[in-house]
N, C-alpha and C. Protein backbone atom coordinates (compact mmCIF):
# COMPACT_ATOMS: atom_id res chain seq x y z
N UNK A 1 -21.17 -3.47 -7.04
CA UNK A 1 -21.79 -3.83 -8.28
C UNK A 1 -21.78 -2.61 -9.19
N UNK A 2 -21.60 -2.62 -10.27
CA UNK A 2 -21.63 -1.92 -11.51
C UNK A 2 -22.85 -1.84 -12.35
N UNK A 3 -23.40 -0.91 -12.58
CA UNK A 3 -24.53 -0.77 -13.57
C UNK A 3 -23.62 -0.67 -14.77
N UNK A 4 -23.77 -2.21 -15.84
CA UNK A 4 -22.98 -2.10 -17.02
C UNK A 4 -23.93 -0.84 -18.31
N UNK A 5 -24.77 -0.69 -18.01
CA UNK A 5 -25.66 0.07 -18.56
C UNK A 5 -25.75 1.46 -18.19
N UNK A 6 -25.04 2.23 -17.01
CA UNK A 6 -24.93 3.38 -16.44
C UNK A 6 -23.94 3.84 -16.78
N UNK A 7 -22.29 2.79 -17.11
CA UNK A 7 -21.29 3.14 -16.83
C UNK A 7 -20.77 3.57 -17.78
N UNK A 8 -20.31 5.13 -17.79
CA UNK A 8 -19.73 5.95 -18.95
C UNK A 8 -18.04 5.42 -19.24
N UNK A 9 -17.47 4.84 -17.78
CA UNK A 9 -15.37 4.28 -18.03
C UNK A 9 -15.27 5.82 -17.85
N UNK A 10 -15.53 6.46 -17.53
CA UNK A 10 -15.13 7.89 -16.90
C UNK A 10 -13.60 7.47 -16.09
N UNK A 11 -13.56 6.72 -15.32
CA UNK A 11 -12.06 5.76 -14.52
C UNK A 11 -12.09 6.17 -13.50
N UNK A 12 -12.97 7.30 -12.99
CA UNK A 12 -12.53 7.50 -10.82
C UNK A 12 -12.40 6.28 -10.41
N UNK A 13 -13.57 5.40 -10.36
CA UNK A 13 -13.68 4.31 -9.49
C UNK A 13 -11.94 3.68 -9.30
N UNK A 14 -11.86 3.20 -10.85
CA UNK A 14 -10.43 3.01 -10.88
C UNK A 14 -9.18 3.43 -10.43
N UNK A 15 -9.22 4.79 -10.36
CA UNK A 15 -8.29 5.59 -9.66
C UNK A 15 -8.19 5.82 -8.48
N UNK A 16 -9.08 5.36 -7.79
CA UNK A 16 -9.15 5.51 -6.22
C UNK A 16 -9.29 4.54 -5.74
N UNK A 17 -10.10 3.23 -6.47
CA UNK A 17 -10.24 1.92 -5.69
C UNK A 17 -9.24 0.84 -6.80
N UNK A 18 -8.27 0.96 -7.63
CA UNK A 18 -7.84 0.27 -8.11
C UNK A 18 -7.40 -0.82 -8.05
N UNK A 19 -7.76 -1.92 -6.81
CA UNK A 19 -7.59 -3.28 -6.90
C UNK A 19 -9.24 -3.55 -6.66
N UNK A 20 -10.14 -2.87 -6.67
CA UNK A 20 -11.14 -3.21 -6.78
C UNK A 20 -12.10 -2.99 -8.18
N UNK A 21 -11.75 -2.34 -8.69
CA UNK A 21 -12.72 -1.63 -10.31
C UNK A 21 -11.49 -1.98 -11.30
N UNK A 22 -11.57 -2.27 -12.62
CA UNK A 22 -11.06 -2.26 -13.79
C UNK A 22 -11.67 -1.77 -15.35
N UNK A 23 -11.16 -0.41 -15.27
CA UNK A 23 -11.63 0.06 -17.11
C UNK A 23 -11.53 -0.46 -17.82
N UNK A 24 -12.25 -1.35 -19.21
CA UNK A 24 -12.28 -1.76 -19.88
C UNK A 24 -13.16 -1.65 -20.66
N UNK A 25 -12.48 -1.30 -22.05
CA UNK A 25 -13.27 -0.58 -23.45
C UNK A 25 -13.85 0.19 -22.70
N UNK A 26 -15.39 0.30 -22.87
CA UNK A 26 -16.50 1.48 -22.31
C UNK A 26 -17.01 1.48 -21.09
N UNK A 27 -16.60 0.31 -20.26
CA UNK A 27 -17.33 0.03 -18.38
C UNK A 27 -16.31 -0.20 -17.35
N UNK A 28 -16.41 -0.04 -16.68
CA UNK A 28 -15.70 -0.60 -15.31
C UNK A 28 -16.56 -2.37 -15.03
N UNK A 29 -15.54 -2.59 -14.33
CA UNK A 29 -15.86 -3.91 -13.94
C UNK A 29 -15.34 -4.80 -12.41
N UNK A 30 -16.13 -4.81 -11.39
CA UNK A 30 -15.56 -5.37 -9.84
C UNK A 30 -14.69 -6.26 -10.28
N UNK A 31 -13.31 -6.56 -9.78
CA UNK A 31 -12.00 -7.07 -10.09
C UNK A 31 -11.51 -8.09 -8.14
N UNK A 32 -11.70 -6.95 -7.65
CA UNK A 32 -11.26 -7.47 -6.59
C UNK A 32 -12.14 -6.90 -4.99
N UNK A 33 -11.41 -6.33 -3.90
CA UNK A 33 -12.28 -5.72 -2.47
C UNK A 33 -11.30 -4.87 -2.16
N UNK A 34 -12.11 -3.77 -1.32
CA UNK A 34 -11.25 -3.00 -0.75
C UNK A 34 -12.51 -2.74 0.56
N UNK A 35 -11.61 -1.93 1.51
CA UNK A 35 -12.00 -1.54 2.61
C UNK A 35 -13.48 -0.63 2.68
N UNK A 36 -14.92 -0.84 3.15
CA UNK A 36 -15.83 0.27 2.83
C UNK A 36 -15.55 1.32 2.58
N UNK A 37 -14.80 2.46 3.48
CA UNK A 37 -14.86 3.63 3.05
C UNK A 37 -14.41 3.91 1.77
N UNK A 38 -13.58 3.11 0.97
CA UNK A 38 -12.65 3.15 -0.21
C UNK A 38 -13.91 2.78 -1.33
N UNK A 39 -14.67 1.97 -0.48
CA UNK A 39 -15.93 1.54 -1.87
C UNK A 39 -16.93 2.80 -2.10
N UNK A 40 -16.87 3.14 -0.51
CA UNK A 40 -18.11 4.07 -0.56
C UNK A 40 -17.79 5.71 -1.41
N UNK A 41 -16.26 6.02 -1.24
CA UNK A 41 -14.70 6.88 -1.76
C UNK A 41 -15.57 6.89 -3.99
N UNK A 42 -15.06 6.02 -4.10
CA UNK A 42 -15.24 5.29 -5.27
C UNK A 42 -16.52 5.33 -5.90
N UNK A 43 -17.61 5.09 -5.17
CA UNK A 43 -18.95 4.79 -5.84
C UNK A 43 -19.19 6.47 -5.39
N UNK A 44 -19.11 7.27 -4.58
CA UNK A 44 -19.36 8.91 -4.58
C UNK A 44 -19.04 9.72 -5.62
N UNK A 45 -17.71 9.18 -6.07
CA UNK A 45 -17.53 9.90 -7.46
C UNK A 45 -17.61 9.59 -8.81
N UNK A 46 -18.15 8.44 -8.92
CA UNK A 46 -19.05 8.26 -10.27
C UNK A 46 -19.98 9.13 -10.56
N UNK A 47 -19.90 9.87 -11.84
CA UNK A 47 -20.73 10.73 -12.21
C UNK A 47 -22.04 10.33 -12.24
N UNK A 48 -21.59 8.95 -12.87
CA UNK A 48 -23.79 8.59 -13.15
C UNK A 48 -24.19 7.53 -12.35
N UNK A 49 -23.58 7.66 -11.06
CA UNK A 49 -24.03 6.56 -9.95
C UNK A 49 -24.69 5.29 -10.62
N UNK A 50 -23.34 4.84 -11.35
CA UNK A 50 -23.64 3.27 -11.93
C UNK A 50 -23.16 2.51 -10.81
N UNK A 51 -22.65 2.76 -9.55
CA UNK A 51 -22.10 1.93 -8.49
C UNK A 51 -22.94 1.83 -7.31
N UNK A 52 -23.02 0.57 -7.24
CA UNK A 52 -24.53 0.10 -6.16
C UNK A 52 -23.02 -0.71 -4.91
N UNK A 53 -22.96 0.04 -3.53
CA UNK A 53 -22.42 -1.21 -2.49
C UNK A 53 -23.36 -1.05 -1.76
N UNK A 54 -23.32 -2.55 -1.71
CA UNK A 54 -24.39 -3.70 -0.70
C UNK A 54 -23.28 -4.53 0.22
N UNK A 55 -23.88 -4.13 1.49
CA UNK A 55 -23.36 -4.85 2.49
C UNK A 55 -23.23 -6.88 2.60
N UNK A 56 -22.53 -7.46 2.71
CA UNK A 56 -22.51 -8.72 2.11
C UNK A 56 -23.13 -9.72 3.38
N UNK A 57 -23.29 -8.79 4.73
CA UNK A 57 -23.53 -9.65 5.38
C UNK A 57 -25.21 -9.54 5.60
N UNK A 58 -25.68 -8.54 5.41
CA UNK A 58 -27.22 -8.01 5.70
C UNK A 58 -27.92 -7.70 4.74
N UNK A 59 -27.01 -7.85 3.44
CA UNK A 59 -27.57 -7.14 1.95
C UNK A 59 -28.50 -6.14 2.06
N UNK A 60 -28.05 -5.39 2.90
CA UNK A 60 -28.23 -3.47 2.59
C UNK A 60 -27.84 -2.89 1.94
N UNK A 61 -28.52 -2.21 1.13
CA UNK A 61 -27.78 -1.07 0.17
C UNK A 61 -27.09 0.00 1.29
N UNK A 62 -25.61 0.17 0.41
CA UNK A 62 -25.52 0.95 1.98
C UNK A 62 -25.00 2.32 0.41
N UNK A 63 -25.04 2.59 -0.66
CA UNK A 63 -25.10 3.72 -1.62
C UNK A 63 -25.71 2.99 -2.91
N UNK A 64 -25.96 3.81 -3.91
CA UNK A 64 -26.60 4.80 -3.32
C UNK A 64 -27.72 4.64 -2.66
């Protein structure tokens, strides 16, 4: 999940998880899935930790 309100489009997410995040105008936006570590990869280097992964089967926050 994306904080549309956090998200500067800085583009890591994009660049590292790119079938999962998509830049557009000023936010990123979940597009597709990728493997945890690639989400968890992705949401670490967002500067303003607008990226929340929650586990889908236990809905744990598992970052931040």
């Amino acid at each position: 999940m994306v904080d549309q309100s956090a998200c500067v489009a800085q583009g890591d997410c994009e660049e590292l998880a790119p079938d999962v995040f998509l830049v557009q105008g000023n936010v990123s936006t979940v597009v597709g899935q990728a493997p945890l570590d690639q989400l968890l990869i992705a949401a670490r280097a967002c500067p303003t930790e607008a990226i929340t992964v929650v586990d889908e089967e236990s809905g744990e926050q598992l970052y931040p």
